[in-house]
PDB file of N, CA and C in Angstrom:
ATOM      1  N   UNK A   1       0.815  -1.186   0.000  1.00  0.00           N
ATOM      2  CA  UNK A   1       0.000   0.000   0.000  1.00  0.00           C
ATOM      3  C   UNK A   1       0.864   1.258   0.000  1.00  0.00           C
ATOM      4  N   UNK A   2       1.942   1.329   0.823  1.00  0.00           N
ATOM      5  CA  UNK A   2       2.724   2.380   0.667  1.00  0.00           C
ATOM      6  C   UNK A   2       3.412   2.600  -0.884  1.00  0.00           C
ATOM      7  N   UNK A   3       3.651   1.535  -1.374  1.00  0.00           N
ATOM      8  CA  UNK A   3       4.072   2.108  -2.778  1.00  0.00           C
ATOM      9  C   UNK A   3       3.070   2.284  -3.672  1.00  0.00           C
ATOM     10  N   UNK A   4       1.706   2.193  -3.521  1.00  0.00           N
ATOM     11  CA  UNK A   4       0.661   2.768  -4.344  1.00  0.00           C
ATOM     12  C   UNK A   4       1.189   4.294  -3.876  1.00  0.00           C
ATOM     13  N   UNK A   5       0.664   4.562  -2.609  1.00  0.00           N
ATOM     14  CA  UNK A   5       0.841   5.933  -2.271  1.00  0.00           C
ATOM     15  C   UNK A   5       2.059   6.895  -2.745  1.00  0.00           C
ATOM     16  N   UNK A   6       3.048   6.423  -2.984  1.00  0.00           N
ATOM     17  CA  UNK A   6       4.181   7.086  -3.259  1.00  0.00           C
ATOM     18  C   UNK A   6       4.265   7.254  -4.807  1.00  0.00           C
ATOM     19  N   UNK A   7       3.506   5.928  -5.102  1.00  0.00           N
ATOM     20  CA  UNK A   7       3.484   6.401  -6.970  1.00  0.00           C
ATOM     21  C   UNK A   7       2.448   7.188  -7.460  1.00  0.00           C
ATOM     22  N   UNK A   8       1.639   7.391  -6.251  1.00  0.00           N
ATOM     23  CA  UNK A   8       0.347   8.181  -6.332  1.00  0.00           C
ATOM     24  C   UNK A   8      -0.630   7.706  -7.220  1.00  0.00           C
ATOM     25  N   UNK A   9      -0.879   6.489  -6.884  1.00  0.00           N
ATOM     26  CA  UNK A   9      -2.234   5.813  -7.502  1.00  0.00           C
ATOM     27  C   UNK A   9      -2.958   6.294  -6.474  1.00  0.00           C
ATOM     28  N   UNK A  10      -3.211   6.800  -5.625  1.00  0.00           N
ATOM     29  CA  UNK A  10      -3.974   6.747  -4.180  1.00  0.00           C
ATOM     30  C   UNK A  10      -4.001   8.167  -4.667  1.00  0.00           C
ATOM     31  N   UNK A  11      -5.302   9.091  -4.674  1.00  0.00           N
ATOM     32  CA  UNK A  11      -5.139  10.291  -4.760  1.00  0.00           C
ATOM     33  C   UNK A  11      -5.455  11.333  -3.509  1.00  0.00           C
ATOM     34  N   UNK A  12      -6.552  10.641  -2.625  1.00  0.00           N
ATOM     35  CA  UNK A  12      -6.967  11.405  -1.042  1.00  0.00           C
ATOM     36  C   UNK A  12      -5.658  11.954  -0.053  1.00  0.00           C
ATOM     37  N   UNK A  13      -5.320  13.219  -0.259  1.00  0.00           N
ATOM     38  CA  UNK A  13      -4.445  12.932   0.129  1.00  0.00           C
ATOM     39  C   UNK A  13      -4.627  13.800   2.181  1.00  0.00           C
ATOM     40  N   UNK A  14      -5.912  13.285   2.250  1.00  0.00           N
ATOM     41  CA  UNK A  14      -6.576  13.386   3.711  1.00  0.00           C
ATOM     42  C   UNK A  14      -6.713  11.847   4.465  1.00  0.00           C
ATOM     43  N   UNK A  15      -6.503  10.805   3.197  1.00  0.00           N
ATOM     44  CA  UNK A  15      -6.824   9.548   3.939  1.00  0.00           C
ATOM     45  C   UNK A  15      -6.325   8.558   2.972  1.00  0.00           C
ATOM     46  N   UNK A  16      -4.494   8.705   2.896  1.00  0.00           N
ATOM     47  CA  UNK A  16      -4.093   7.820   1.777  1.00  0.00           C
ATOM     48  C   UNK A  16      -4.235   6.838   1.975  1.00  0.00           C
ATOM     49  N   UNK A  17      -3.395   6.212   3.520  1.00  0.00           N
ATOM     50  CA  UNK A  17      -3.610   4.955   4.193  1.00  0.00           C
ATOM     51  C   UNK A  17      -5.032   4.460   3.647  1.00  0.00           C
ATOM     52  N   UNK A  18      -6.199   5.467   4.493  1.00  0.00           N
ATOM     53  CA  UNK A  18      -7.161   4.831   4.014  1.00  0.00           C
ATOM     54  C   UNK A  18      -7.912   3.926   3.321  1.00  0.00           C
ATOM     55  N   UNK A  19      -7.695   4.993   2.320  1.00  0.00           N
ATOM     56  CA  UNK A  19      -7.990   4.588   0.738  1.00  0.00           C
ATOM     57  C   UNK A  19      -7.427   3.324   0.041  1.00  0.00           C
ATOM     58  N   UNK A  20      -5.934   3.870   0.126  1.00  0.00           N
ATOM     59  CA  UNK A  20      -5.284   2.387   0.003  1.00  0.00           C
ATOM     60  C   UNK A  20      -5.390   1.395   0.412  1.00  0.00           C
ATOM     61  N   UNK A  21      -5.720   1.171   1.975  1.00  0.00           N
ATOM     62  CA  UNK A  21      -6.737  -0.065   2.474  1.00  0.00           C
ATOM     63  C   UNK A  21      -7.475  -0.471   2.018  1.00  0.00           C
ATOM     64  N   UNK A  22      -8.731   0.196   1.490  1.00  0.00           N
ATOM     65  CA  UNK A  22      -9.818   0.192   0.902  1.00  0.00           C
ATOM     66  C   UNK A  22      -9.267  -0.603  -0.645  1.00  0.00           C
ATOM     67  N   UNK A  23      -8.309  -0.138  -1.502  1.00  0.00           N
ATOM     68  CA  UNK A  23      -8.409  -0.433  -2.413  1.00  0.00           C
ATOM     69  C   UNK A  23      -7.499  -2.209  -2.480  1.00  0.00           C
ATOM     70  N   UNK A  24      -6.475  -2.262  -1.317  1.00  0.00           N
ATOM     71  CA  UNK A  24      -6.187  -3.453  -0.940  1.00  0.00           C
ATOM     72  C   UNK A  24      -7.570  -4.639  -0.894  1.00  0.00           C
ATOM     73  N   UNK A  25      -8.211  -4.379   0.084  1.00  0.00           N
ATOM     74  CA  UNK A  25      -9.629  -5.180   0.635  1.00  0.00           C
ATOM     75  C   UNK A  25     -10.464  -5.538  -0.521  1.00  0.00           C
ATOM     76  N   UNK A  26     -10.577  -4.468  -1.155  1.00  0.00           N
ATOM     77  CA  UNK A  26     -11.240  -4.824  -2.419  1.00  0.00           C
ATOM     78  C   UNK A  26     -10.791  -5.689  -3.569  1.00  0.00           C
ATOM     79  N   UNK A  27      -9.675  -5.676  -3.385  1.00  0.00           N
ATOM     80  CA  UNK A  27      -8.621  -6.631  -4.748  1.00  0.00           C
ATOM     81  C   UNK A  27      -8.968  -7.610  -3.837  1.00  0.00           C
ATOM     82  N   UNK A  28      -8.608  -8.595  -2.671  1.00  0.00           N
ATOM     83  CA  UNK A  28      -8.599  -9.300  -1.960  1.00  0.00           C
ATOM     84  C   UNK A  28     -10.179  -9.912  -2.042  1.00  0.00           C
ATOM     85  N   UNK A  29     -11.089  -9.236  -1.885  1.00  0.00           N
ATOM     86  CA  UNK A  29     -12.227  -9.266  -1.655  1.00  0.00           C
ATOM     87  C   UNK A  29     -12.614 -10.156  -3.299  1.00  0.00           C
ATOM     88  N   UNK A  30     -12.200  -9.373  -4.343  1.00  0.00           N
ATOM     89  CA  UNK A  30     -12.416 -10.344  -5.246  1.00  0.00           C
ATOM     90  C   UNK A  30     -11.508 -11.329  -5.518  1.00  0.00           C
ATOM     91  N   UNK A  31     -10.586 -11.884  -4.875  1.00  0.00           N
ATOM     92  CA  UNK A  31      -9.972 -12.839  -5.018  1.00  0.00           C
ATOM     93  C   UNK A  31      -8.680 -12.274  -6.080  1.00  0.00           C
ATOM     94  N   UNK A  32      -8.295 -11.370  -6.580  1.00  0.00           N
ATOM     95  CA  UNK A  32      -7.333 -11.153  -7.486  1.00  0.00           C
ATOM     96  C   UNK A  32      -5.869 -11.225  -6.405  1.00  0.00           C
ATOM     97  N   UNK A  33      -6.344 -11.011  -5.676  1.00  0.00           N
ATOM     98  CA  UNK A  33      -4.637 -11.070  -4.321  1.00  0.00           C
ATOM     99  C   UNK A  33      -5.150 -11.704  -2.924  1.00  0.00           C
ATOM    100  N   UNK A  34      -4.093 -12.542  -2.755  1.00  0.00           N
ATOM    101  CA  UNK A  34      -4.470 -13.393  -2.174  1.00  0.00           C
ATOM    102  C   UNK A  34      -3.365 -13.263  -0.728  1.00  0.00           C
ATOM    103  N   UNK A  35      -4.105 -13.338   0.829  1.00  0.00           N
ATOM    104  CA  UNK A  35      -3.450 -13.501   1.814  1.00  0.00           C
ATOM    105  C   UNK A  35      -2.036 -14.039   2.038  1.00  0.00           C
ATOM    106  N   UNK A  36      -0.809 -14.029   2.087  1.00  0.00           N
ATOM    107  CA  UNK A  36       0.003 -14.585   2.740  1.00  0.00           C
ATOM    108  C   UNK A  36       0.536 -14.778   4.037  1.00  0.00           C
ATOM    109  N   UNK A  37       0.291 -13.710   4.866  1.00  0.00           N
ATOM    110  CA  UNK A  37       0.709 -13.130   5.940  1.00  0.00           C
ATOM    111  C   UNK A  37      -0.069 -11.925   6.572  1.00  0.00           C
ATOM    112  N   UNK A  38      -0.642 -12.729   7.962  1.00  0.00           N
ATOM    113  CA  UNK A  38      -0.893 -11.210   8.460  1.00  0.00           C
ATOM    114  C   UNK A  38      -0.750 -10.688   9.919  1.00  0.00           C
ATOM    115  N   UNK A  39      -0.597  -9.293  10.072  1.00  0.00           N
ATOM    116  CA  UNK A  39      -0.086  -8.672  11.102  1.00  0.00           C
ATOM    117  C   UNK A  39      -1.063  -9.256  12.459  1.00  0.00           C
ATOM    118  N   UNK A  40      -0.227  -8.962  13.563  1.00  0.00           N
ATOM    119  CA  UNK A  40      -0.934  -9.092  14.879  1.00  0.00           C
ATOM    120  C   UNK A  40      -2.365  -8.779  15.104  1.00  0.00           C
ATOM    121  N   UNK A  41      -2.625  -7.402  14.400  1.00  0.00           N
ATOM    122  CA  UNK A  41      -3.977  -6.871  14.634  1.00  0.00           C
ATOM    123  C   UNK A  41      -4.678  -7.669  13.567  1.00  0.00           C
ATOM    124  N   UNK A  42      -4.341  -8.509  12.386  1.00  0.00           N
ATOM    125  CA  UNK A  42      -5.492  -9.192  11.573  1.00  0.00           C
ATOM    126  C   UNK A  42      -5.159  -8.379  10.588  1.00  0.00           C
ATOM    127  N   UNK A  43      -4.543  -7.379  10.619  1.00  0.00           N
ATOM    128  CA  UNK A  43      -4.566  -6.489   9.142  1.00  0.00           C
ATOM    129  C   UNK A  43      -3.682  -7.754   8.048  1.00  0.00           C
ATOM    130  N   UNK A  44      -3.614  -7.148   7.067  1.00  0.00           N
ATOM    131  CA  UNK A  44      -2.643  -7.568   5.783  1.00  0.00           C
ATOM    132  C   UNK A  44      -0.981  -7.476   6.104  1.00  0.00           C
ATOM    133  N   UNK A  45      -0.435  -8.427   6.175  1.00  0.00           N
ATOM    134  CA  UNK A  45       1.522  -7.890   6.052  1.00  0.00           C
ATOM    135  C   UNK A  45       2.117  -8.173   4.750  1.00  0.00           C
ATOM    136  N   UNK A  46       1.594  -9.284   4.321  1.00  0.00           N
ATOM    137  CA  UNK A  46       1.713  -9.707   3.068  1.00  0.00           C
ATOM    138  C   UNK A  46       1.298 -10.433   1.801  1.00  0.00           C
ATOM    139  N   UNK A  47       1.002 -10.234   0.734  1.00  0.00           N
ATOM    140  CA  UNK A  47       0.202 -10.913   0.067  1.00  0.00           C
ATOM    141  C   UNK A  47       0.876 -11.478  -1.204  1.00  0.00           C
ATOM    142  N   UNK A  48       0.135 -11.636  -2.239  1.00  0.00           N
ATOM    143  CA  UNK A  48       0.573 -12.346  -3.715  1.00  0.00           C
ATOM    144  C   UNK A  48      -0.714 -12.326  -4.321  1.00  0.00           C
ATOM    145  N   UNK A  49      -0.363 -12.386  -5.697  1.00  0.00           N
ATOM    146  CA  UNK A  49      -1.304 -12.925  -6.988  1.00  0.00           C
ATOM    147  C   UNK A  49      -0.753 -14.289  -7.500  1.00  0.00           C
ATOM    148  N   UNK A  50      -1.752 -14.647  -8.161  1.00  0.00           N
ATOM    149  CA  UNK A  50      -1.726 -16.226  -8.977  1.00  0.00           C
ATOM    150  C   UNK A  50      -0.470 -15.569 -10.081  1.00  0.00           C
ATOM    151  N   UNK A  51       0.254 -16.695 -10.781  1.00  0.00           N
ATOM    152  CA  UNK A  51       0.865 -17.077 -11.635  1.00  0.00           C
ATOM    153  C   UNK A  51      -0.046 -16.252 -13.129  1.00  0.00           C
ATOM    154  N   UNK A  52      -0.946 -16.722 -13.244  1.00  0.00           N
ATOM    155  CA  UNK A  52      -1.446 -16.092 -14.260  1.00  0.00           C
ATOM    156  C   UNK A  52      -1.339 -14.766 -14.536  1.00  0.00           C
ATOM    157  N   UNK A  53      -2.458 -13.847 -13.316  1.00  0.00           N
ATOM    158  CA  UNK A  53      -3.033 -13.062 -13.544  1.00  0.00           C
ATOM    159  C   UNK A  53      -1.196 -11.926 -13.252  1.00  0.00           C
ATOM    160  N   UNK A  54       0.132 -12.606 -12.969  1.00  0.00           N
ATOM    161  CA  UNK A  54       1.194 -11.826 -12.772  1.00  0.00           C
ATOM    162  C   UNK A  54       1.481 -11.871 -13.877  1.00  0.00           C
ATOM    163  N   UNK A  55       1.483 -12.686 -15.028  1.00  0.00           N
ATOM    164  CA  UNK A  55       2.027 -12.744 -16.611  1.00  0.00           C
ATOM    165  C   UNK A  55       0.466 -11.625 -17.033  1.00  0.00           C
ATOM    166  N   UNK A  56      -0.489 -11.691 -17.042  1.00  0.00           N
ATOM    167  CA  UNK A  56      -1.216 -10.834 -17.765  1.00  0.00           C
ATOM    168  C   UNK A  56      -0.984  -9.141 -17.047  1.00  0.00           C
ATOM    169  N   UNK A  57      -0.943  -8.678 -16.086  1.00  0.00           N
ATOM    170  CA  UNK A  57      -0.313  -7.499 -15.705  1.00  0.00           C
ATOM    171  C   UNK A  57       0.551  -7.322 -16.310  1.00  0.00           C
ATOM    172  N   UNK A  58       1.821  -8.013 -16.349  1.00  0.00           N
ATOM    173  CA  UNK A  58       3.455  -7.632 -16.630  1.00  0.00           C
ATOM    174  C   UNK A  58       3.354  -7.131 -18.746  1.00  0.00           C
ATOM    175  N   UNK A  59       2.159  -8.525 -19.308  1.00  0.00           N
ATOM    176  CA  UNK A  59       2.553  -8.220 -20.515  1.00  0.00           C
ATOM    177  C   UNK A  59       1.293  -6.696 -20.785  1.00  0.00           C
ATOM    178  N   UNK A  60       0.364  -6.238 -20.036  1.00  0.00           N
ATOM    179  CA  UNK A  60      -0.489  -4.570 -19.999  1.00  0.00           C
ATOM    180  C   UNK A  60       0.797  -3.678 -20.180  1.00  0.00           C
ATOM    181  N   UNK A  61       1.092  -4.174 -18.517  1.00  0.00           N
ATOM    182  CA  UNK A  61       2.221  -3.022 -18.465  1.00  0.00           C
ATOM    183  C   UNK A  61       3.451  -2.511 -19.747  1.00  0.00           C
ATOM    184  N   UNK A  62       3.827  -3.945 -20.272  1.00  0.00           N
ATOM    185  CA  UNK A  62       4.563  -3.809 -21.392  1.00  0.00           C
ATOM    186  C   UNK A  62       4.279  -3.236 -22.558  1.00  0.00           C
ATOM    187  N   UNK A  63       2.917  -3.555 -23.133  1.00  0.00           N
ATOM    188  CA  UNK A  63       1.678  -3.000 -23.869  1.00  0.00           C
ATOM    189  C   UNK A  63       1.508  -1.305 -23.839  1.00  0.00           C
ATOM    190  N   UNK A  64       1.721  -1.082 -22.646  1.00  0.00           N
ATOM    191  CA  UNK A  64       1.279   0.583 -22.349  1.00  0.00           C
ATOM    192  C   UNK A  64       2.484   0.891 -21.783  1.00  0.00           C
ATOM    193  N   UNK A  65       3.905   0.480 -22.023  1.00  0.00           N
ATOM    194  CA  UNK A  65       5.023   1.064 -21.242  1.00  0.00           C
ATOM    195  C   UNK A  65       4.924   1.850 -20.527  1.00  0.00           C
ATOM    196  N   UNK A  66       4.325   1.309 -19.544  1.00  0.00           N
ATOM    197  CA  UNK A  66       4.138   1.122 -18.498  1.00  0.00           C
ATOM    198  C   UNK A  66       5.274   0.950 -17.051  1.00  0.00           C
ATOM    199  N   UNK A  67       5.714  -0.400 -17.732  1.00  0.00           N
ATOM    200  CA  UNK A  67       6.713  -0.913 -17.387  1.00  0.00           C
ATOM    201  C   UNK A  67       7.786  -1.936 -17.906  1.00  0.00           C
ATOM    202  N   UNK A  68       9.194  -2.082 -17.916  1.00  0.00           N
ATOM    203  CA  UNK A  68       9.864  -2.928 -18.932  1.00  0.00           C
ATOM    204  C   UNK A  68      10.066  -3.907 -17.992  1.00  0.00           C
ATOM    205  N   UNK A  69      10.196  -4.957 -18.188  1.00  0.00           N
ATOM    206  CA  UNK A  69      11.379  -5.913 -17.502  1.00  0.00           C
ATOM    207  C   UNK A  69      12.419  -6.982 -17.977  1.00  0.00           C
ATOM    208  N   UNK A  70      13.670  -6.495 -17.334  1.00  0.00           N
ATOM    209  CA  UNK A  70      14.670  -7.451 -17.755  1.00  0.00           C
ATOM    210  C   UNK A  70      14.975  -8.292 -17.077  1.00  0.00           C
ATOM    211  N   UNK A  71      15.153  -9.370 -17.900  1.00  0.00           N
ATOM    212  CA  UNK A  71      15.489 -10.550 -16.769  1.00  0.00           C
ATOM    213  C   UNK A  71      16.863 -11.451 -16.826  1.00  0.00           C
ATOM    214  N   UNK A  72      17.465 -10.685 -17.708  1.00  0.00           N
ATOM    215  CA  UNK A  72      19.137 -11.416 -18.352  1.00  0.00           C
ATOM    216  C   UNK A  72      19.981 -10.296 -18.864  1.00  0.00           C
ATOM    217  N   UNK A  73      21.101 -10.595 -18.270  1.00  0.00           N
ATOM    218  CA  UNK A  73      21.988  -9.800 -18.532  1.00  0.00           C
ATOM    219  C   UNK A  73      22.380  -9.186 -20.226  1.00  0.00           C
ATOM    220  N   UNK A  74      22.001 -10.192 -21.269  1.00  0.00           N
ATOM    221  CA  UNK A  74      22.105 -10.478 -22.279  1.00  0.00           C
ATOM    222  C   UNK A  74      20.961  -8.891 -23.206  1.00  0.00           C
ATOM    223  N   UNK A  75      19.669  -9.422 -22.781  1.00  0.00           N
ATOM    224  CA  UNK A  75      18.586  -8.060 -22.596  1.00  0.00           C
ATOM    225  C   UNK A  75      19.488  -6.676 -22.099  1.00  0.00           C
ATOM    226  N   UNK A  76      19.685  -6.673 -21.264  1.00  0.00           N
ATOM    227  CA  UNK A  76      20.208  -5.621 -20.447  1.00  0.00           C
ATOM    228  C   UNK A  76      21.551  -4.586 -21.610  1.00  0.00           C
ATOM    229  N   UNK A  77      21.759  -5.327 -22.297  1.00  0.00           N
ATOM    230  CA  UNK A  77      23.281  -5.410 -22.890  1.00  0.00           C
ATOM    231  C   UNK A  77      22.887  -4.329 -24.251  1.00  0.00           C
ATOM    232  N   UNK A  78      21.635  -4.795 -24.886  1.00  0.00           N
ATOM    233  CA  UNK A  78      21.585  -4.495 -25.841  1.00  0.00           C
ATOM    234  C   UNK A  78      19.743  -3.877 -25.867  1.00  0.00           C
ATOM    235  N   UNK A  79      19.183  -3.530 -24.789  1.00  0.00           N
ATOM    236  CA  UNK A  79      18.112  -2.399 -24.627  1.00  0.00           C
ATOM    237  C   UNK A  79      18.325  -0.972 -24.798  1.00  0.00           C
ATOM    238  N   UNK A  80      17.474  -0.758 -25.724  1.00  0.00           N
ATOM    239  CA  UNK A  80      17.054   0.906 -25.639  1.00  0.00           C
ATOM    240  C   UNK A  80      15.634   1.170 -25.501  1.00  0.00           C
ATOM    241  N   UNK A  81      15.754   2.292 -24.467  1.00  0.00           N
ATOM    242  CA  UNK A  81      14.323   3.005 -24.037  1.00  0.00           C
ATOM    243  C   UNK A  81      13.698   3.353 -24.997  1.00  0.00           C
ATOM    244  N   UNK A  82      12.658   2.849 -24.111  1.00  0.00           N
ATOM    245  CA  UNK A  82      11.469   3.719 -25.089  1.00  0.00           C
ATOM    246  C   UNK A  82      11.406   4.927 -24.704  1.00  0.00           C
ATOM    247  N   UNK A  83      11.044   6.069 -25.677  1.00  0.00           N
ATOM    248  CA  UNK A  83      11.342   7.341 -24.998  1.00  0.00           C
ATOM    249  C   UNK A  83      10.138   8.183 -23.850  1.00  0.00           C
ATOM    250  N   UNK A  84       8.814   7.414 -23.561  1.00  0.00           N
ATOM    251  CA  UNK A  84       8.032   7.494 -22.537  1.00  0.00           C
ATOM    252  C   UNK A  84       7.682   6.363 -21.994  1.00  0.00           C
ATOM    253  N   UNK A  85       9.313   5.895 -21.328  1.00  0.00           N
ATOM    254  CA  UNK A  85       9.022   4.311 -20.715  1.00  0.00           C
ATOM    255  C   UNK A  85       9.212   5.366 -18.963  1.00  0.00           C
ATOM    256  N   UNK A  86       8.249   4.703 -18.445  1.00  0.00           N
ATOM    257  CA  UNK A  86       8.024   5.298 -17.168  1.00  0.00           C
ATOM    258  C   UNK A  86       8.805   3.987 -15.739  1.00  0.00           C
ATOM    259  N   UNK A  87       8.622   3.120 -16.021  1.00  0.00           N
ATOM    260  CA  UNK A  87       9.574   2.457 -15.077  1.00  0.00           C
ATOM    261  C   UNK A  87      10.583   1.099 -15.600  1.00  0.00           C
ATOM    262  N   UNK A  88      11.243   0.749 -15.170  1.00  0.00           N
ATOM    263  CA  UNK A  88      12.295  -0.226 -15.578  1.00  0.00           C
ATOM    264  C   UNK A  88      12.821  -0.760 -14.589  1.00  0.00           C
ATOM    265  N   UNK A  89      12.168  -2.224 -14.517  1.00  0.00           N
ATOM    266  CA  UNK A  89      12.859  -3.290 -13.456  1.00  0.00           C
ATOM    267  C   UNK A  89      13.935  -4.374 -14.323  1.00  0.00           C
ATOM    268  N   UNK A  90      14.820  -4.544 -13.678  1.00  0.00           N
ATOM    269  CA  UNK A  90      15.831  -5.683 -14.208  1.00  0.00           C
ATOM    270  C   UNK A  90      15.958  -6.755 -12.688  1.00  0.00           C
ATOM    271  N   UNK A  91      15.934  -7.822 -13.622  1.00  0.00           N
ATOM    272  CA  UNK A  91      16.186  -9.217 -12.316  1.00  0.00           C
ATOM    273  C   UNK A  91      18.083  -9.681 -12.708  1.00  0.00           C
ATOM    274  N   UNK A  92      18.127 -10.003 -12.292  1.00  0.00           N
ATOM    275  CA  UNK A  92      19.759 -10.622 -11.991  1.00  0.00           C
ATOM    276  C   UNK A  92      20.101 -11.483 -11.313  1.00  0.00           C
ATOM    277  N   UNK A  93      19.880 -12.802 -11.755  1.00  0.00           N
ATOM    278  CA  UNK A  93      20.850 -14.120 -11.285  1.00  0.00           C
ATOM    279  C   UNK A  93      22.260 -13.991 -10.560  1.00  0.00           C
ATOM    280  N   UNK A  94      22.809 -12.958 -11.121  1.00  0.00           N
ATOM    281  CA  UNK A  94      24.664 -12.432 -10.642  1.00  0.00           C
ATOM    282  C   UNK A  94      24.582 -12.155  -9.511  1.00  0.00           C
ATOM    283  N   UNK A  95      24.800 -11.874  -8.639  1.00  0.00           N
ATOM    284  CA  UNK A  95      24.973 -11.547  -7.757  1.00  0.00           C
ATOM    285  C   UNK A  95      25.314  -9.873  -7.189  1.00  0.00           C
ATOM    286  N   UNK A  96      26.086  -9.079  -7.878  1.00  0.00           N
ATOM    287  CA  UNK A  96      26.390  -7.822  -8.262  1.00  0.00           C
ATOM    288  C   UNK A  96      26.097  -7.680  -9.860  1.00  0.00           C
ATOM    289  N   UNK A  97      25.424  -6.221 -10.326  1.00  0.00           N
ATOM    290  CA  UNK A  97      25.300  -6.225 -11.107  1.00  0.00           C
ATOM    291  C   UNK A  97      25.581  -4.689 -11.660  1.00  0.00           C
ATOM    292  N   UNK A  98      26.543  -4.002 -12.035  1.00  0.00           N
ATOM    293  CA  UNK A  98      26.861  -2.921 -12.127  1.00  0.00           C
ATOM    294  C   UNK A  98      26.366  -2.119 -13.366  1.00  0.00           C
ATOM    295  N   UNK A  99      25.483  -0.829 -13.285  1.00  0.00           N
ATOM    296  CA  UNK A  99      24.690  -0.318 -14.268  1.00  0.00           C
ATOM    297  C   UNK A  99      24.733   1.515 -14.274  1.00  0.00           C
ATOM    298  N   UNK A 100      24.458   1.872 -15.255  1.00  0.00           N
ATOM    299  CA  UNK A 100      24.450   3.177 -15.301  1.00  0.00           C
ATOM    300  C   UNK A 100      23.442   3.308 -16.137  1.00  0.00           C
ATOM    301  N   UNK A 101      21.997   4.039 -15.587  1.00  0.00           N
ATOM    302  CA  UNK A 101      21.172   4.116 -16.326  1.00  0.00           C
ATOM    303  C   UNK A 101      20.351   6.033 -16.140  1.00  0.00           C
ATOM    304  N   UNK A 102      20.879   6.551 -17.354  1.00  0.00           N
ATOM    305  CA  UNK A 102      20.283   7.862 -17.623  1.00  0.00           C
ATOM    306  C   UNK A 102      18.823   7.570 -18.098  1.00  0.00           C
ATOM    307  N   UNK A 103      18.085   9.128 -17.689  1.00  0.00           N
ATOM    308  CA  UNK A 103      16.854   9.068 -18.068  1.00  0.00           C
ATOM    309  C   UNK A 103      16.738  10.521 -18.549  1.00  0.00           C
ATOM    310  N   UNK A 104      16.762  10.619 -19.621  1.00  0.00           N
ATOM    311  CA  UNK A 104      16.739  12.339 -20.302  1.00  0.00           C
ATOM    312  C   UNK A 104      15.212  12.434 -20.623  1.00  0.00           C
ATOM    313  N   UNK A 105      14.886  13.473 -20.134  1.00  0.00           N
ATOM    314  CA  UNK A 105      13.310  14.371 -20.730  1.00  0.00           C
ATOM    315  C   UNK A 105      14.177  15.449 -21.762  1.00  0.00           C
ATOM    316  N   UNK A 106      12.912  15.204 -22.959  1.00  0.00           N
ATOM    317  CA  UNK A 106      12.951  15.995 -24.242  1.00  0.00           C
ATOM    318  C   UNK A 106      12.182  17.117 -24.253  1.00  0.00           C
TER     319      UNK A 106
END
């Protein structure tokens, strides 16, 4: 929930927590995210989605660059931005993975 809020999907900004609760409970509520873990008081600590419905997000996001993801060094080597790519995750098997990544506005 806090990184909804910080990317500002959450717009109340009188009752972000709130809201963001609200919009947690409701994903949950229809079954799209599912319990893993939860805090002392019963709240949420941690959750997950199915296998599926994480490949149909990832390829939206890709769709509406949205978001990229790399998952091999190989990718990594030979990517260029899109020029209104708004976020970029890379995974790495290596252990250290040393990068320099500019982001120029036109």
């Amino acid at each position: 929930m806090w990184l909804w809020i910080a990317e500002g999907f959450v717009q109340d900004p009188m009752r972000l927590e709130d809201v963001a609760e609200e919009y947690m409970m409701d994903l949950i509520g229809r079954n799209l995210v599912m319990v893993s873990k939860q805090n002392s008081a019963g709240g949420v600590k941690a959750c997950y989605i199915q296998d599926m419905l994480h490949e149909f997000c990832k390829s939206k996001a890709k769709e509406e660059n949205f978001l990229i993801m790399l998952q091999e060094y190989d990718e990594l080597s030979v990517f260029n931005s899109p020029l209104n790519l708004q976020r970029l995750s890379i995974f790495s098997k290596y252990r250290t993975l040393r990068i320099r990544v500019y982001f120029v506005q036109i």
